[in-house]
Protein backbone atom coordinates (compact mmCIF):
# COMPACT_ATOMS: atom_id res chain seq x y z
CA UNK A 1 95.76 -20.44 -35.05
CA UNK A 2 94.99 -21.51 -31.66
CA UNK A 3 95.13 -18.49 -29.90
CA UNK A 4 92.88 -16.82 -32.40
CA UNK A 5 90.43 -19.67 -31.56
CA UNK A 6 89.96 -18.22 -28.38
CA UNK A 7 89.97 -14.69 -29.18
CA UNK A 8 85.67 -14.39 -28.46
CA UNK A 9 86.50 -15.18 -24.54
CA UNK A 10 89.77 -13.45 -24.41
CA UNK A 11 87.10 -10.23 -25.83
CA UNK A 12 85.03 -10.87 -23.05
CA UNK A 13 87.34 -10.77 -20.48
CA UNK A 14 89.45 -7.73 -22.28
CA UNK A 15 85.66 -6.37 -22.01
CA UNK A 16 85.22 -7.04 -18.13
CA UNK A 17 88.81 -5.03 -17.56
CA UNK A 18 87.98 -2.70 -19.74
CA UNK A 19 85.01 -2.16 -17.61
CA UNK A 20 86.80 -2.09 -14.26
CA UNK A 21 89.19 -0.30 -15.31
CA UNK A 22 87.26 2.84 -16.50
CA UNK A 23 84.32 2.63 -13.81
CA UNK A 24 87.62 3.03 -11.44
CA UNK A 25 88.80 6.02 -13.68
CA UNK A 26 85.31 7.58 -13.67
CA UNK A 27 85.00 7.48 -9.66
CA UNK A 28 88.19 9.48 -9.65
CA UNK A 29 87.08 12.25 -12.30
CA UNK A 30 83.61 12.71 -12.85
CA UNK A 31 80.42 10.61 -12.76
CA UNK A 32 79.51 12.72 -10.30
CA UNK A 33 80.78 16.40 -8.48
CA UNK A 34 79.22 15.05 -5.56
CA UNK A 35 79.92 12.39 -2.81
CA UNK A 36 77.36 11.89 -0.28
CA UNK A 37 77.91 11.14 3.54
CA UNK A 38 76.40 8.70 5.69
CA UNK A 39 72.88 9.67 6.43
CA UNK A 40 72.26 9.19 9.94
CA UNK A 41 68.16 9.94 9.73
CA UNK A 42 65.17 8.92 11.76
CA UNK A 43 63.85 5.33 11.22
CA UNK A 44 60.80 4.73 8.07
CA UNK A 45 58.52 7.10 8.75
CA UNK A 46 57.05 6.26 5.37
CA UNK A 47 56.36 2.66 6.04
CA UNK A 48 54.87 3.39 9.05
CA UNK A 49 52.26 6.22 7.77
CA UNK A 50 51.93 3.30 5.61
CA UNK A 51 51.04 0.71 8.10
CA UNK A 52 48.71 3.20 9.55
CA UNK A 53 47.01 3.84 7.16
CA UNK A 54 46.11 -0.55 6.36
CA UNK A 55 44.72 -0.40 10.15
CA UNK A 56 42.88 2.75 9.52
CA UNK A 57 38.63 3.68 8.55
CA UNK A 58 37.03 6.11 7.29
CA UNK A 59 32.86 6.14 7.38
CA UNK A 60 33.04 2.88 9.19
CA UNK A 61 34.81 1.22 6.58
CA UNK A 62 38.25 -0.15 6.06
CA UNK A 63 40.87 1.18 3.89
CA UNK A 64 41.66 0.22 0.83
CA UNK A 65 45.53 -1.40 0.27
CA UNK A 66 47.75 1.29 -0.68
CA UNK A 67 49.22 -1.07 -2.61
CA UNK A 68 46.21 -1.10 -5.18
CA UNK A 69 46.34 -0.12 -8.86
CA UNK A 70 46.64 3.77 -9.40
CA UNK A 71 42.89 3.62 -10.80
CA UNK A 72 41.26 1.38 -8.14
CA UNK A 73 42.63 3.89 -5.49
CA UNK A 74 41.90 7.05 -7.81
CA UNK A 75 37.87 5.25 -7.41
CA UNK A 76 38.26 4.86 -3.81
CA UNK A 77 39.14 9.19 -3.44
CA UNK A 78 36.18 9.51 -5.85
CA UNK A 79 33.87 7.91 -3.42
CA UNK A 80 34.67 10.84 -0.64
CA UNK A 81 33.50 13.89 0.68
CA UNK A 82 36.12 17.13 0.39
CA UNK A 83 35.91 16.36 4.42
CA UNK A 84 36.88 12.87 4.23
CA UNK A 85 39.64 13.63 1.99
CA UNK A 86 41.17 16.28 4.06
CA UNK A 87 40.77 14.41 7.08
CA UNK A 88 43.01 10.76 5.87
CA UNK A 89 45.55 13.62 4.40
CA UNK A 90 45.66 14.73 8.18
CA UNK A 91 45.77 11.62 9.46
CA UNK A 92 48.43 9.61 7.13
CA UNK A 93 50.38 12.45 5.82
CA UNK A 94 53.21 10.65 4.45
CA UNK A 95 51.08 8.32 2.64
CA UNK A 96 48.46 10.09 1.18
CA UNK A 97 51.09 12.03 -0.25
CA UNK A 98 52.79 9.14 -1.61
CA UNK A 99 49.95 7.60 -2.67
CA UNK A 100 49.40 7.12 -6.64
CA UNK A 101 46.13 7.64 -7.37
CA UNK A 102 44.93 9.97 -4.63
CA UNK A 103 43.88 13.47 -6.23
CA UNK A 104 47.20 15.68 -6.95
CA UNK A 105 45.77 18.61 -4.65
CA UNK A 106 45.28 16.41 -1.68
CA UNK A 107 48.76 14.62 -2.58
CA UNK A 108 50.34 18.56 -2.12
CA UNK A 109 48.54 19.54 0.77
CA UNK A 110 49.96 15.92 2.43
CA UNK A 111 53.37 16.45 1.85
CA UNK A 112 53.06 20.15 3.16
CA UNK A 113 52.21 18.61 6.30
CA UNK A 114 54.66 15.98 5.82
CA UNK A 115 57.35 18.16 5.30
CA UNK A 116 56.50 20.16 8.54
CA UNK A 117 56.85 16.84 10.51
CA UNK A 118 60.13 15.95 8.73
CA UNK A 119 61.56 19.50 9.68
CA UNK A 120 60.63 19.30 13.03
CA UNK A 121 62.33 16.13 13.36
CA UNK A 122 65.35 17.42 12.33
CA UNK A 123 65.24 20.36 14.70
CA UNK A 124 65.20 18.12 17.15
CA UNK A 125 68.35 15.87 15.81
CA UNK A 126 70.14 18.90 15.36
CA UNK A 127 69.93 19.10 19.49
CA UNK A 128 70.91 15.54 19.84
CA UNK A 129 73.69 14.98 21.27
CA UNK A 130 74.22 11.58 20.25
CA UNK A 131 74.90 12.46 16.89
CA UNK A 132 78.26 13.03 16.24
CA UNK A 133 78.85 16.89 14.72
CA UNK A 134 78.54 16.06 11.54
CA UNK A 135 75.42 14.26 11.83
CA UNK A 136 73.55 17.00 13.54
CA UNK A 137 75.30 19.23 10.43
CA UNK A 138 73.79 16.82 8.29
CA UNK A 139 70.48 17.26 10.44
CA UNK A 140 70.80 21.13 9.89
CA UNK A 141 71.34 20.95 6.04
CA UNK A 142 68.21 18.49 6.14
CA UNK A 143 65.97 21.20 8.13
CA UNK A 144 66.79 23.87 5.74
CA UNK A 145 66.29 21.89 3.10
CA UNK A 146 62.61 20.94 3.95
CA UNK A 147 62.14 24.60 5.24
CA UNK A 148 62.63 25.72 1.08
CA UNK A 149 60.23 23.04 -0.04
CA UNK A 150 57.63 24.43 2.77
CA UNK A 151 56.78 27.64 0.42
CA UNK A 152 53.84 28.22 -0.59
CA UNK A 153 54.26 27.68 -4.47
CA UNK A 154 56.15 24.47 -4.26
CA UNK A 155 53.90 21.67 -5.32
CA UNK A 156 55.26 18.08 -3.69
CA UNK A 157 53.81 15.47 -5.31
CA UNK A 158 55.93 12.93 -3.87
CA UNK A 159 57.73 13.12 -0.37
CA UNK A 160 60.00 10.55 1.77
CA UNK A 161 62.23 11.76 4.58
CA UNK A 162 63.51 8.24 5.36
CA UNK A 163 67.23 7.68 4.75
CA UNK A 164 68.72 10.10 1.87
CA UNK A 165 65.15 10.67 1.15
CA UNK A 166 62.74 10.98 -2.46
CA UNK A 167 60.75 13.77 -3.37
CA UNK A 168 59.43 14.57 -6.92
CA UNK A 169 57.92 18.16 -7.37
CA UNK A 170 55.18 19.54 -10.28
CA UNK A 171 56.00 22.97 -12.41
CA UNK A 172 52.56 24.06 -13.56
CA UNK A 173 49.10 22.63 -13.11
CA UNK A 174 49.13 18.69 -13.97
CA UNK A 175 45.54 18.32 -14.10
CA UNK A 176 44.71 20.85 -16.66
CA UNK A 177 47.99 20.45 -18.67
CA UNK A 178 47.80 19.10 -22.45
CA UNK A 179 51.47 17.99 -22.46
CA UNK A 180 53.45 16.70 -19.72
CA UNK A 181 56.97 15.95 -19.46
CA UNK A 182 58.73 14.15 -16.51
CA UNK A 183 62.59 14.58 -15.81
CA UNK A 184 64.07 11.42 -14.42
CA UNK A 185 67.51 12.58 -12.86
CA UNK A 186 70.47 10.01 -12.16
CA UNK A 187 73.12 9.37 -9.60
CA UNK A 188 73.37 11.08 -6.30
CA UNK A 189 70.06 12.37 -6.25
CA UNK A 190 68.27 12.63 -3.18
CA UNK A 191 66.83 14.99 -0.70
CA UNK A 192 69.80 17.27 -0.33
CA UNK A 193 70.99 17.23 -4.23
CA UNK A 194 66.96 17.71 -5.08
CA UNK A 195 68.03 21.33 -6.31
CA UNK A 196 71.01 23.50 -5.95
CA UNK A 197 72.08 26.62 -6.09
CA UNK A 198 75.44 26.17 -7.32
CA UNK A 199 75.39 24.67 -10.58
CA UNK A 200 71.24 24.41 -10.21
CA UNK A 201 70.63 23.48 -13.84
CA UNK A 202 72.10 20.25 -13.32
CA UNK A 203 69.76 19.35 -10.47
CA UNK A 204 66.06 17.63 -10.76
CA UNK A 205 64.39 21.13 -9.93
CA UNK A 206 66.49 23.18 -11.74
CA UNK A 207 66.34 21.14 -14.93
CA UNK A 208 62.33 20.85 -14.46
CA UNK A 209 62.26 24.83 -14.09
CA UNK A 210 63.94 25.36 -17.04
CA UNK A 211 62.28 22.82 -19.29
CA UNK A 212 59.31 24.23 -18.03
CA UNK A 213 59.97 28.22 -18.63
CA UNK A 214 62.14 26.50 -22.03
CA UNK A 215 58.56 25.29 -23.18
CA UNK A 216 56.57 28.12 -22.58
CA UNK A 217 58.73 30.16 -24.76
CA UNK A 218 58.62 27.05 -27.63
CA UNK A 219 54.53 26.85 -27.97
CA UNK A 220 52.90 30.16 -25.57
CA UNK A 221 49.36 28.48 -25.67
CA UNK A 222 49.81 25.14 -24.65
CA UNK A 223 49.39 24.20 -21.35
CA UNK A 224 52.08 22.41 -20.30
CA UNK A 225 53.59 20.66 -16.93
CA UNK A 226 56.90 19.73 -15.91
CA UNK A 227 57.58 17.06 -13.26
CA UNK A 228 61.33 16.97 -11.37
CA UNK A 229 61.17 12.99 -10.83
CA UNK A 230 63.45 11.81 -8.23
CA UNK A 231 60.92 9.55 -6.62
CA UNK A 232 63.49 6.17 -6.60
CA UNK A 233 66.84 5.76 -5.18
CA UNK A 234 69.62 6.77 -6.85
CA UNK A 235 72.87 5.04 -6.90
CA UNK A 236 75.48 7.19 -4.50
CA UNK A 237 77.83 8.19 -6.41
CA UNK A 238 80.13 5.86 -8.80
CA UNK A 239 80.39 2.15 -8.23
CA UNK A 240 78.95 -1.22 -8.55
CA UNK A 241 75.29 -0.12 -8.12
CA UNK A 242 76.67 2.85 -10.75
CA UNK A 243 77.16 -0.24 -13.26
CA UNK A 244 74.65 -2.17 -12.31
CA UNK A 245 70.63 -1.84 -13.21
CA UNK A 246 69.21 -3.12 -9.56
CA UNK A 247 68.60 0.89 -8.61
CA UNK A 248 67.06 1.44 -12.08
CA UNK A 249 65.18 -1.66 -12.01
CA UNK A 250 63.13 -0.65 -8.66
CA UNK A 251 63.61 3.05 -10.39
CA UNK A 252 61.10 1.55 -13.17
CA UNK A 253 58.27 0.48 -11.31
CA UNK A 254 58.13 3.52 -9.45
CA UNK A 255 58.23 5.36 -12.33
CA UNK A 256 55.65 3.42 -14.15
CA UNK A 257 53.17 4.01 -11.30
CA UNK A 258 53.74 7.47 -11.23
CA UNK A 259 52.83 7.86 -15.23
CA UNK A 260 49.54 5.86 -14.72
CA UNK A 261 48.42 7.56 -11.98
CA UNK A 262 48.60 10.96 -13.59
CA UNK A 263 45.73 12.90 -13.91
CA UNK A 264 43.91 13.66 -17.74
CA UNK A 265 45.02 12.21 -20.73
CA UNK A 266 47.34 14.71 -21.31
CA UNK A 267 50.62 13.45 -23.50
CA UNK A 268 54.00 12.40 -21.55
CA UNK A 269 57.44 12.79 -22.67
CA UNK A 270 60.27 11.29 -20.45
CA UNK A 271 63.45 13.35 -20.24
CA UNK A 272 65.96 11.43 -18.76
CA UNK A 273 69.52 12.14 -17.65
CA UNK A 274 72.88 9.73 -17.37
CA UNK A 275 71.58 7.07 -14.80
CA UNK A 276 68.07 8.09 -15.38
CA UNK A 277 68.31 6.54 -18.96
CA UNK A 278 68.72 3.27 -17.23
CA UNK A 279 65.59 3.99 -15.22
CA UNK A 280 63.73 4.95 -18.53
CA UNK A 281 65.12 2.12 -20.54
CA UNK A 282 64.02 -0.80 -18.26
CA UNK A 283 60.57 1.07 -18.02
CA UNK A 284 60.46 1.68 -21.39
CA UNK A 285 58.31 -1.84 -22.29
CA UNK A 286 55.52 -1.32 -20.23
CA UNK A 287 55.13 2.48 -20.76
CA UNK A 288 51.21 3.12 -20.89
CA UNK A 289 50.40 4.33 -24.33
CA UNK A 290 50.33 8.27 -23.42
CA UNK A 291 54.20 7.92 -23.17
CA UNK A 292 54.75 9.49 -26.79
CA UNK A 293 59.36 10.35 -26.19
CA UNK A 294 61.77 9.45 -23.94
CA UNK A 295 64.66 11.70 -24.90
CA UNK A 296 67.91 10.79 -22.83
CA UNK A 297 70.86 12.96 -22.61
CA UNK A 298 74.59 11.86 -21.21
CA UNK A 299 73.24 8.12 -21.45
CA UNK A 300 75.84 5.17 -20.10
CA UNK A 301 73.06 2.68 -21.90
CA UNK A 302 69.15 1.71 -22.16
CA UNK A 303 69.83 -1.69 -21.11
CA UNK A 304 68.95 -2.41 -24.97
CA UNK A 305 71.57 -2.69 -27.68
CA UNK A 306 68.77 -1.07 -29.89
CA UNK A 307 65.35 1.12 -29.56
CA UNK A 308 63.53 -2.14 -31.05
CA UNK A 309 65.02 -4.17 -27.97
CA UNK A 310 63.37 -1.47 -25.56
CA UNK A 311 59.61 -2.89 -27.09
CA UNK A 312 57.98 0.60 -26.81
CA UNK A 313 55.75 2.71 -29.32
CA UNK A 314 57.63 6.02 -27.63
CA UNK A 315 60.09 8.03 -30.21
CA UNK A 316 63.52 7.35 -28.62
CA UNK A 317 65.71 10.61 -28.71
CA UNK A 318 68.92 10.56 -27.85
CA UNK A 319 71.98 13.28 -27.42
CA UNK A 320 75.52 13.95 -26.14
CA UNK A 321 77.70 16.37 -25.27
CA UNK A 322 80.81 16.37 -27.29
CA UNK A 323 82.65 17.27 -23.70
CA UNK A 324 80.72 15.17 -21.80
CA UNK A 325 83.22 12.24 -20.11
CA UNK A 326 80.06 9.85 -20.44
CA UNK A 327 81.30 9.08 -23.59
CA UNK A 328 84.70 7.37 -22.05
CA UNK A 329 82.06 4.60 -20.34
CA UNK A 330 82.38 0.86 -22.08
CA UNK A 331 78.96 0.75 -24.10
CA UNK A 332 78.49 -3.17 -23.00
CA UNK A 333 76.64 -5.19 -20.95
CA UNK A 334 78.63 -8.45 -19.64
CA UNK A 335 77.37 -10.66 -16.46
CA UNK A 336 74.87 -7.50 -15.49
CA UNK A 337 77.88 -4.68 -15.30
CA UNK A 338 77.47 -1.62 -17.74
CA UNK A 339 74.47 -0.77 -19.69
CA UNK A 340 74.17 -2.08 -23.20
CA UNK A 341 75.06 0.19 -26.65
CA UNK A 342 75.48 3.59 -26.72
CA UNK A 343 71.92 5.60 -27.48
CA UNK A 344 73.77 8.08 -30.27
CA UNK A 345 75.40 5.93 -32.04
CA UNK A 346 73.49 4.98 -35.39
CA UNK A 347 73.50 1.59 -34.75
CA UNK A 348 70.76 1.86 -31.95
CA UNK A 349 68.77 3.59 -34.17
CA UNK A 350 67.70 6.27 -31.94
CA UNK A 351 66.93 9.49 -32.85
CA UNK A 352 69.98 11.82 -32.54
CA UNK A 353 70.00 15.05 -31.06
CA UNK A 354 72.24 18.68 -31.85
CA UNK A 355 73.39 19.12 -27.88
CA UNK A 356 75.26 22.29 -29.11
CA UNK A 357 76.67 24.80 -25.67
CA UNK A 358 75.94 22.07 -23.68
CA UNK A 359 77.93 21.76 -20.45
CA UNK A 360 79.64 18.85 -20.40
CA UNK A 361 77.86 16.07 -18.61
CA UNK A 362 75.38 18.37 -16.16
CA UNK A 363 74.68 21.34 -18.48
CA UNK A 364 72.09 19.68 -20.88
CA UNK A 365 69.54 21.81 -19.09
CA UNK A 366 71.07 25.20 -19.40
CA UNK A 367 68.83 27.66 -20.85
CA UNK A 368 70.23 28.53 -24.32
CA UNK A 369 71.41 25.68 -24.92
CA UNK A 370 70.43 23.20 -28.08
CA UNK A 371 69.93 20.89 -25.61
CA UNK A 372 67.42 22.35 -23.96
CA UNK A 373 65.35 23.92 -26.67
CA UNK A 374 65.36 21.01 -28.49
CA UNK A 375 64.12 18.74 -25.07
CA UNK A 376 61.35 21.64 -24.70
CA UNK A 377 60.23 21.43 -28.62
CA UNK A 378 59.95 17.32 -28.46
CA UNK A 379 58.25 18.31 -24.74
CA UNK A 380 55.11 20.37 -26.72
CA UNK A 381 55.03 18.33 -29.72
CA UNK A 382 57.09 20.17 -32.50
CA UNK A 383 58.49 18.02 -33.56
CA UNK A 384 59.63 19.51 -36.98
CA UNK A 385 61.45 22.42 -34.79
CA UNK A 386 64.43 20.07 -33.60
CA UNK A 387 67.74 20.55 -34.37
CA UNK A 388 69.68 17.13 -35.00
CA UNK A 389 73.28 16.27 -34.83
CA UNK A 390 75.39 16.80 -37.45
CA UNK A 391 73.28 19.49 -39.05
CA UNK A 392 71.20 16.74 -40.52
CA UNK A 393 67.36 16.47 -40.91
CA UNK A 394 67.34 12.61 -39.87
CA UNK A 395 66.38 12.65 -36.73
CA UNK A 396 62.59 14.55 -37.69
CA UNK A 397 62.49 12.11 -40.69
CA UNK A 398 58.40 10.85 -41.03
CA UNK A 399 57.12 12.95 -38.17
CA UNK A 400 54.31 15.51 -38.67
CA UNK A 401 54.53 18.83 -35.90
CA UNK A 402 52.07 17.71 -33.28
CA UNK A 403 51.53 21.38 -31.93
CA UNK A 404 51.58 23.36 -35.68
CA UNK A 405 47.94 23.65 -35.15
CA UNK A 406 48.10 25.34 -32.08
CA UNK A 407 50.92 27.14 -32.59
CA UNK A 408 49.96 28.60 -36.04
């Protein structure tokens, strides 16, 4: 009888090993296709344009802190001339393009010139010989990089050279859009993993493309905008910060700012993938109140052990892959490693969605997929048009089709 006595703390350390031991299995197999190198970059540019900008004027005046609320700074554009606005995007580049709550036109026409700085840079490093080869190959990859997000068409709203780098790019037209949906990507995501051509549906720009095109086909007439989020810092690759929420944490904030600063009062959904889910999760309390989904695919945990724990008025949606090795991850939370309960499971009381031709753990984005029509019918409101798991109806139980007026 004794030993059964302590069978709770024998679970919790069988639950800690358990833990170790697959986290250590996952770095070997999967969590991610990618490992990145040491980024040997040019020092906080960011920070800098920053600091600029707090001992800058413009009309005689000071600045306001860039720091201020998304609406206080949104007041502060308001109060300028076209002029004035062009000139502090010429001025402080990096952070008027950073800068929530400047107008989304003058945040794009920043980062242009932000992004002609950043190549230029690299250029240069790519001469240098004090990097060792495979820094100035790394310099190289970085130049062409920022050469692609140069054309014309792209639409930066969000651009950071320093280190591995940040960027989060707009599919559409934000300000005029009715429904808005933001893809929050998860581990090694940065500047270079931003989109891909191999394998491109499982990167930030290629799953915002194709939710984008996904939703156009799903409701023609509404106008719609897709956002490829990778404005925090991703945990490289698989390991403690992997297992751990302090990425997804800062990830929240960020990501929080970004919604109240958008332009309209157009509705939000969040679609967020493996990591990303974290990200969402932890934001998930504070959400403003034009946050109406947050639909996670390939989630290791919300940091909740169910959608009433996340505190949010949002629908929670959930799916998985039945190939996807995310589903080999301990669903715990012990001592701040791992992520809390599994999102499909009927316990948490999400949602759950048909993922049906799905790719495994990067193809929930592939056009033809369940997946992906089902992200892009939650993404314009039709909510009656989903597919859930199982070939059941629960998952649309008590909701009305938010777009059957404009779509009939």
């Amino acid at each position: 009888m004794t030993s059964f006595d302590a069978s709770p703390q024998l679970n919790v350390w069988r639950a800690l090993l358990a833990l170790a031991v697959v986290f250590v299995m996952l770095a070997s197999t999967g969590w991610t296709a990618l490992r990145r190198q040491p980024v040997t970059s040019y020092s906080a540019p960011l920070p800098a344009s920053l600091s600029a900008w707090e001992h800058g004027r413009i009309g005689g005046h000071r600045l306001p802190d860039p720091r201020s609320a998304p609406a206080a700074l949104a007041r502060f554009f308001a109060s300028l001339s076209e002029v004035q606005r062009v000139s502090l995007a010429h001025r402080f580049p990096l952070a008027v393009g950073n800068m929530n709550g400047a107008p989304v036109e003058l945040r794009y026409r920043a980062n242009r010139l932000a992004l002609g700085e950043a190549r230029e840079v690299e250029r240069q490093r790519m001469r240098d010989e004090r990097l060792t080869p495979a820094g100035q190959h790394q310099a190289g990859r970085r130049m062409n990089r920022f050469g692609a997000l140069l054309n014309p068409d792209r639409q930066l709203l969000a651009f950071d050279p320093s280190g591995s780098g940040r960027a989060a790019e707009v599919f559409g037209d934000l300000r005029e859009a009715e429904r808005v949906s933001v893809v929050v990507p998860g581990v090694d995501t940065d500047l270079l993993t931003f989109q891909r051509t191999y394998r491109r549906w499982s990167a930030p720009v290629g799953m915002a493309r194709s939710l984008y095109a996904a939703e156009h086909t799903a409701a023609p007439s509404t106008r719609t905008a897709v956002i490829a989020w990778a404005d925090y810092t991703a945990p490289s690759g698989l390991g403690m910060e992997a297992a751990m929420a302090t990425r997804a944490e800062d990830g929240a904030v960020r990501l929080d700012s970004l919604l109240r600063a958008l332009p309209g009062e157009s509705h939000v959904s969040l679609f967020c993938h493996s990591y990303g889910s974290v990200v969402c999760g932890l934001a998930a309390p504070a959400l403003p109140g034009r946050v109406t989904d947050i639909a996670v695919a390939g989630s290791p945990g919300m940091r909740a052990e169910t959608v009433s724990e996340l505190r949010t008025r949002a629908r929670v949606w959930a799916m998985r892959d039945a190939d996807d090795w995310i589903r080999d991850v301990p669903y715990l939370e012990v001592g701040g490693l791992g992520h809390g309960a599994d999102p499909v499971s009927p316990a948490f009381g999400a949602r759950v969605l048909s993922a049906r031709e799905a790719d495994g753990h990067g193809g929930y984005f592939v056009p033809g997929t369940d997946s992906l029509r089902n992200f892009a019918e939650i993404g314009v409101g039709a909510y009656r048009a989903v597919d859930c798991a199982h070939g059941s109806g629960v998952c649309r139980a008590g909701l009305s089709d938010a777009a059957a007026s404009r779509r009939a």
